[in-house]
N, C-alpha and C. Protein backbone atom coordinates (compact mmCIF):
# COMPACT_ATOMS: atom_id res chain seq x y z
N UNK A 1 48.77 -137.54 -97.67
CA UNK A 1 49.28 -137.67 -99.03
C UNK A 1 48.43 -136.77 -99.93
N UNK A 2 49.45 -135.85 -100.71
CA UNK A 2 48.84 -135.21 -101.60
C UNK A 2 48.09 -135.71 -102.66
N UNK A 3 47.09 -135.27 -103.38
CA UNK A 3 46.70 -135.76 -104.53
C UNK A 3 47.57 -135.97 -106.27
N UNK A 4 48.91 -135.18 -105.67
CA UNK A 4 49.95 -135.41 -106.88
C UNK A 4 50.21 -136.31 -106.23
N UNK A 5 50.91 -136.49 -105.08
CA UNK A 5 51.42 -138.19 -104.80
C UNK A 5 50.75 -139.26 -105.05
N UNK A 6 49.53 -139.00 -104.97
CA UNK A 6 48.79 -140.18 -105.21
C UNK A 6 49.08 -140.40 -106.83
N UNK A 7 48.80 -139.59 -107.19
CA UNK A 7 49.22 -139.55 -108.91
C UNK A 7 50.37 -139.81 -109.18
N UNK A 8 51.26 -139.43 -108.97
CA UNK A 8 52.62 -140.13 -109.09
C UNK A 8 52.82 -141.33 -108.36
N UNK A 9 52.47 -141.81 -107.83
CA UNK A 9 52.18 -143.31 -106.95
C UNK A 9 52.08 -143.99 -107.84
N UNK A 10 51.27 -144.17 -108.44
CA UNK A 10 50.85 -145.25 -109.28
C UNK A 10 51.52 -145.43 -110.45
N UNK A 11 52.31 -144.33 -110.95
CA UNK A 11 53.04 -144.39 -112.40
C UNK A 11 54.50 -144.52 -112.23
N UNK A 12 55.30 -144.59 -111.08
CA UNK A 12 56.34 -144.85 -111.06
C UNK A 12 56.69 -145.50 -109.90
N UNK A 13 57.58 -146.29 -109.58
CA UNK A 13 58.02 -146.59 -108.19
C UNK A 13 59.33 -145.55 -107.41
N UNK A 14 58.97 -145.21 -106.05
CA UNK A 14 59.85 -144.70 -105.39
C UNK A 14 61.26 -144.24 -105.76
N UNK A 15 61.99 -143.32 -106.11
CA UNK A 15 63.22 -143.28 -106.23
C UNK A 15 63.13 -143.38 -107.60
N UNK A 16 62.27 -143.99 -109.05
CA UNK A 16 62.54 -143.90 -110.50
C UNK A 16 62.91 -142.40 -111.27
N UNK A 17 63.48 -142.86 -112.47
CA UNK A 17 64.17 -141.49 -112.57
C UNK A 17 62.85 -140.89 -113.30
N UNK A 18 61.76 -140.93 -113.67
CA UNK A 18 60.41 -140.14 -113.48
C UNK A 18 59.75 -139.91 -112.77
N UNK A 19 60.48 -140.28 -111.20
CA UNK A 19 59.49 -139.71 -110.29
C UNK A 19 60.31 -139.16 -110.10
N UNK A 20 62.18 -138.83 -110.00
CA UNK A 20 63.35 -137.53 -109.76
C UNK A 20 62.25 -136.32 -110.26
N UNK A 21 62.30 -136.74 -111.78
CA UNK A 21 61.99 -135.55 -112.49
C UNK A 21 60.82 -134.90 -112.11
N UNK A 22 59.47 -135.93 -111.74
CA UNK A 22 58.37 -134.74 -111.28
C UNK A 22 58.51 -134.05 -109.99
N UNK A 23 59.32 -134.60 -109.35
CA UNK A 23 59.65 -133.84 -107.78
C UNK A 23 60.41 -132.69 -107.82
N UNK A 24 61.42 -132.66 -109.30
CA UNK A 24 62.39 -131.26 -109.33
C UNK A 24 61.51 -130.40 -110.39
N UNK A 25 60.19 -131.01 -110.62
CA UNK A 25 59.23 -130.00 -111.90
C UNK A 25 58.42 -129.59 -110.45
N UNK A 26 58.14 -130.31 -109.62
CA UNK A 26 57.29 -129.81 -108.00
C UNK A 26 58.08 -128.67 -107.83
N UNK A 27 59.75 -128.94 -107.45
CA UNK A 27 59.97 -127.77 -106.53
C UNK A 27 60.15 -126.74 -107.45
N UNK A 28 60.06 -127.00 -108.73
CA UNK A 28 60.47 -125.45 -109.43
C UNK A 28 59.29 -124.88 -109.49
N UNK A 29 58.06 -125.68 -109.33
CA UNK A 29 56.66 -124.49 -109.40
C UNK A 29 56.24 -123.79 -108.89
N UNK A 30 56.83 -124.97 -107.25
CA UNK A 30 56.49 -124.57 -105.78
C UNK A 30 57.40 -123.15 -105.60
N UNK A 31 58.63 -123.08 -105.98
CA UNK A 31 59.74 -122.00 -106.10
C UNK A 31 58.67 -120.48 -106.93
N UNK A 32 58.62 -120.74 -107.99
CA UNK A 32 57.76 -120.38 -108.66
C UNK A 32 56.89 -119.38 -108.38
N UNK A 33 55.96 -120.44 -107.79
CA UNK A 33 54.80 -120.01 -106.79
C UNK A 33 55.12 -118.67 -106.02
N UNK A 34 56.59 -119.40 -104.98
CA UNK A 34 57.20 -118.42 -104.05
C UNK A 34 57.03 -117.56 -104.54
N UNK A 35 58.07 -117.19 -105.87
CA UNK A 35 58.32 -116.21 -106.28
C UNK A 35 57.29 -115.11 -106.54
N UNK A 36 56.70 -115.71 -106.99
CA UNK A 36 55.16 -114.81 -107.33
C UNK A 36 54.27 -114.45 -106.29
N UNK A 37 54.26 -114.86 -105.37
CA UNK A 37 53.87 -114.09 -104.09
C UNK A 37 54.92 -113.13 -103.82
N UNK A 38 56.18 -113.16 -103.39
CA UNK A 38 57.40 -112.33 -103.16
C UNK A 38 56.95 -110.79 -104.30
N UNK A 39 56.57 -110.98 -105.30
CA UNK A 39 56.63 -109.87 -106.19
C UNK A 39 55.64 -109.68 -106.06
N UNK A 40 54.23 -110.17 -105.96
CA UNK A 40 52.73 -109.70 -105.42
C UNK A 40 52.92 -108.60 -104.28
N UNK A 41 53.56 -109.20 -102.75
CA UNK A 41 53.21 -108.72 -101.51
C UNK A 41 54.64 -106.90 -102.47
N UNK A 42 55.27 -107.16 -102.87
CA UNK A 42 56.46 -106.25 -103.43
C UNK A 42 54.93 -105.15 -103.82
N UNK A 43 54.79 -105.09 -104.53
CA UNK A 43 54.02 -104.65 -105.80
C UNK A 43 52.47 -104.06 -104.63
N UNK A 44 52.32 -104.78 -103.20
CA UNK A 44 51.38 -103.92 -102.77
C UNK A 44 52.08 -103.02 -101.86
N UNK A 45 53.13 -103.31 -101.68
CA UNK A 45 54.16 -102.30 -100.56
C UNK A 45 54.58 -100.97 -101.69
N UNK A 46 54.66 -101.33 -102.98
CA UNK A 46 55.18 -99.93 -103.55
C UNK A 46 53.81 -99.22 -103.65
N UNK A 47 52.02 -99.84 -103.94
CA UNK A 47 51.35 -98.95 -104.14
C UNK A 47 51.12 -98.39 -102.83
N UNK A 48 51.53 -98.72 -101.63
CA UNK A 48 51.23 -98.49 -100.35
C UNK A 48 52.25 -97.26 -100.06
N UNK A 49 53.18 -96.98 -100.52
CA UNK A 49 54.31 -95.82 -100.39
C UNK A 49 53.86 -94.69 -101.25
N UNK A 50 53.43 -95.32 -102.87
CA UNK A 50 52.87 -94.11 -103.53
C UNK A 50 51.67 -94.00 -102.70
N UNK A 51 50.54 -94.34 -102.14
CA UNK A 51 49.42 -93.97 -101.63
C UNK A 51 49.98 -92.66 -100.72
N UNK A 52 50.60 -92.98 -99.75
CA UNK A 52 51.15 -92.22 -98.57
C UNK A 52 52.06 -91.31 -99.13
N UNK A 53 52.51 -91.06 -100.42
CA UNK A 53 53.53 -90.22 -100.87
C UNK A 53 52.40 -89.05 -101.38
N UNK A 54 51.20 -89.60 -102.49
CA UNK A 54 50.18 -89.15 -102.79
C UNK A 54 49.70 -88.30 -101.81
N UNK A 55 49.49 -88.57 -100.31
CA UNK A 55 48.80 -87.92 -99.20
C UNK A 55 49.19 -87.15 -98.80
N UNK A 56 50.69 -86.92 -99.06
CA UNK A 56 51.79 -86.23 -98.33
C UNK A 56 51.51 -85.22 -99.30
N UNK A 57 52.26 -85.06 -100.51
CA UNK A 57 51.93 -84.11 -101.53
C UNK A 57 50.70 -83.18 -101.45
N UNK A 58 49.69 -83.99 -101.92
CA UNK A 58 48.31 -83.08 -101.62
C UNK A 58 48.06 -82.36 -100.68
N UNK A 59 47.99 -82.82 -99.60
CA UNK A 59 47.68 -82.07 -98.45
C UNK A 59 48.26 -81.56 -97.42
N UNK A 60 49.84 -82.23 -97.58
CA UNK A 60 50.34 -81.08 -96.50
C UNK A 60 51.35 -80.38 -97.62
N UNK A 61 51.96 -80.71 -98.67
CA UNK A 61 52.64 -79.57 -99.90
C UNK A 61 51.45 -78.44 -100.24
N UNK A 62 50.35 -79.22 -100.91
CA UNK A 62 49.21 -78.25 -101.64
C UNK A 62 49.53 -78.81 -103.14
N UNK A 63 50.22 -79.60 -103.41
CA UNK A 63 51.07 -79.72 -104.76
C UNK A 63 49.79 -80.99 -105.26
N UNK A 64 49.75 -80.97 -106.57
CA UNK A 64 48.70 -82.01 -107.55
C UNK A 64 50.19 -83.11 -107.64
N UNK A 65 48.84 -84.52 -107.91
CA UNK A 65 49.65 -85.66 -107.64
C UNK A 65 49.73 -86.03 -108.80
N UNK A 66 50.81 -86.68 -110.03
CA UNK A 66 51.18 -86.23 -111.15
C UNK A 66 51.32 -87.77 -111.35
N UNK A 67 52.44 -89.01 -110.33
CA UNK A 67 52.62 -89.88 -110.86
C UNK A 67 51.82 -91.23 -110.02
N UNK A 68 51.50 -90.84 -108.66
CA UNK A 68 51.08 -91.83 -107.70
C UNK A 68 49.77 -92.64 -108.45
N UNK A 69 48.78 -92.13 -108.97
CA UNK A 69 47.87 -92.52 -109.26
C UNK A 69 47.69 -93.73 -110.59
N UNK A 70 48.99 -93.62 -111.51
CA UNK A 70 49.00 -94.44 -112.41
C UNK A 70 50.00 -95.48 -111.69
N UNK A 71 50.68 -95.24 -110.94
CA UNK A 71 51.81 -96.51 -110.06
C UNK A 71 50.56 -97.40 -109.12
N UNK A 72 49.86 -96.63 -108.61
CA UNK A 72 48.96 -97.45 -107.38
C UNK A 72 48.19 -98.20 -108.36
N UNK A 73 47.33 -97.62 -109.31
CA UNK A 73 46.77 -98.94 -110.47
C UNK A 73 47.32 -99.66 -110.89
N UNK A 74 48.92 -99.96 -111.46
CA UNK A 74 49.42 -100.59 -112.25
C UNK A 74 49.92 -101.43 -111.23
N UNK A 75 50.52 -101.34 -109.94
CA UNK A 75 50.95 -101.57 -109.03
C UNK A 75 49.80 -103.31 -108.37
N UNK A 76 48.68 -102.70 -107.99
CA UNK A 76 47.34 -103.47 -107.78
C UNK A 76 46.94 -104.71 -108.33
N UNK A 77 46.80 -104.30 -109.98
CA UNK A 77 46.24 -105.00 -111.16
C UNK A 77 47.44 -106.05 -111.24
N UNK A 78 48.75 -106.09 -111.10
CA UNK A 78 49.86 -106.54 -110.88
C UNK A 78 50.19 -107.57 -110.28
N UNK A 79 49.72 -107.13 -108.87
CA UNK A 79 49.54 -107.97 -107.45
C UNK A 79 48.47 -108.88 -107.79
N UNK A 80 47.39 -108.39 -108.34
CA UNK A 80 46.58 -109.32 -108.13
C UNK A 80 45.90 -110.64 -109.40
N UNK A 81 46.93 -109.76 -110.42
CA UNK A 81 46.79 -110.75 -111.41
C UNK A 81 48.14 -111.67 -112.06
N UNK A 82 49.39 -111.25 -111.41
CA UNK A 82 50.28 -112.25 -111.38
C UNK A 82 50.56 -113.17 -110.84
N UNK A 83 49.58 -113.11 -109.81
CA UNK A 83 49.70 -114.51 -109.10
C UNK A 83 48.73 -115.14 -109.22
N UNK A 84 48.36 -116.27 -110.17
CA UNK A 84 46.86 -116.40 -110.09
C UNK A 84 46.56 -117.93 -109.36
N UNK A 85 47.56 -118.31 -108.77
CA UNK A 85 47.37 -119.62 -107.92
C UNK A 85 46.66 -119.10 -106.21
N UNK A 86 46.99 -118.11 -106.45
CA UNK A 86 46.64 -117.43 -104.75
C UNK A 86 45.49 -117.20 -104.68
């Protein structure tokens, strides 16, 4: 038993329509949550394409890297500060 169950244990009985409601406020956080990992792991796969797009350019074109470098920061800082339950 979780420590919200335990907390909700005591303030409502089984099946009351305030314990409906904190279980559908659970799954929307838990959803939530999901979500924000889903766009974290997103957000390190695009700086991971500009990285390798970056590598490609430079050194086998010869060509200067113009946009990779502001996507891979913004990209990062992103990942790692929109999810802050993780």
């Amino acid at each position: 038993m979780t420590i919200l169950q335990r907390t909700w244990a005591h303030t409502a009985g089984p099946g009351s329509k305030v314990d409906v409601h904190r279980w559908t406020l659970h799954r929307v956080v838990c959803w939530l949550s999901t979500l924000g990992g889903i766009v974290a792991i997103c957000l390190l796969l695009v700086a991971l394409a500009a990285v390798c797009h970056l590598v490609f350019v430079r050194y086998v074109l010869g060509a200067s890297a113009i946009w990779q470098h502001e996507t891979v920061n913004f990209s990062l800082i992103g990942a790692t500060s929109e999810h802050p339950t993780s």
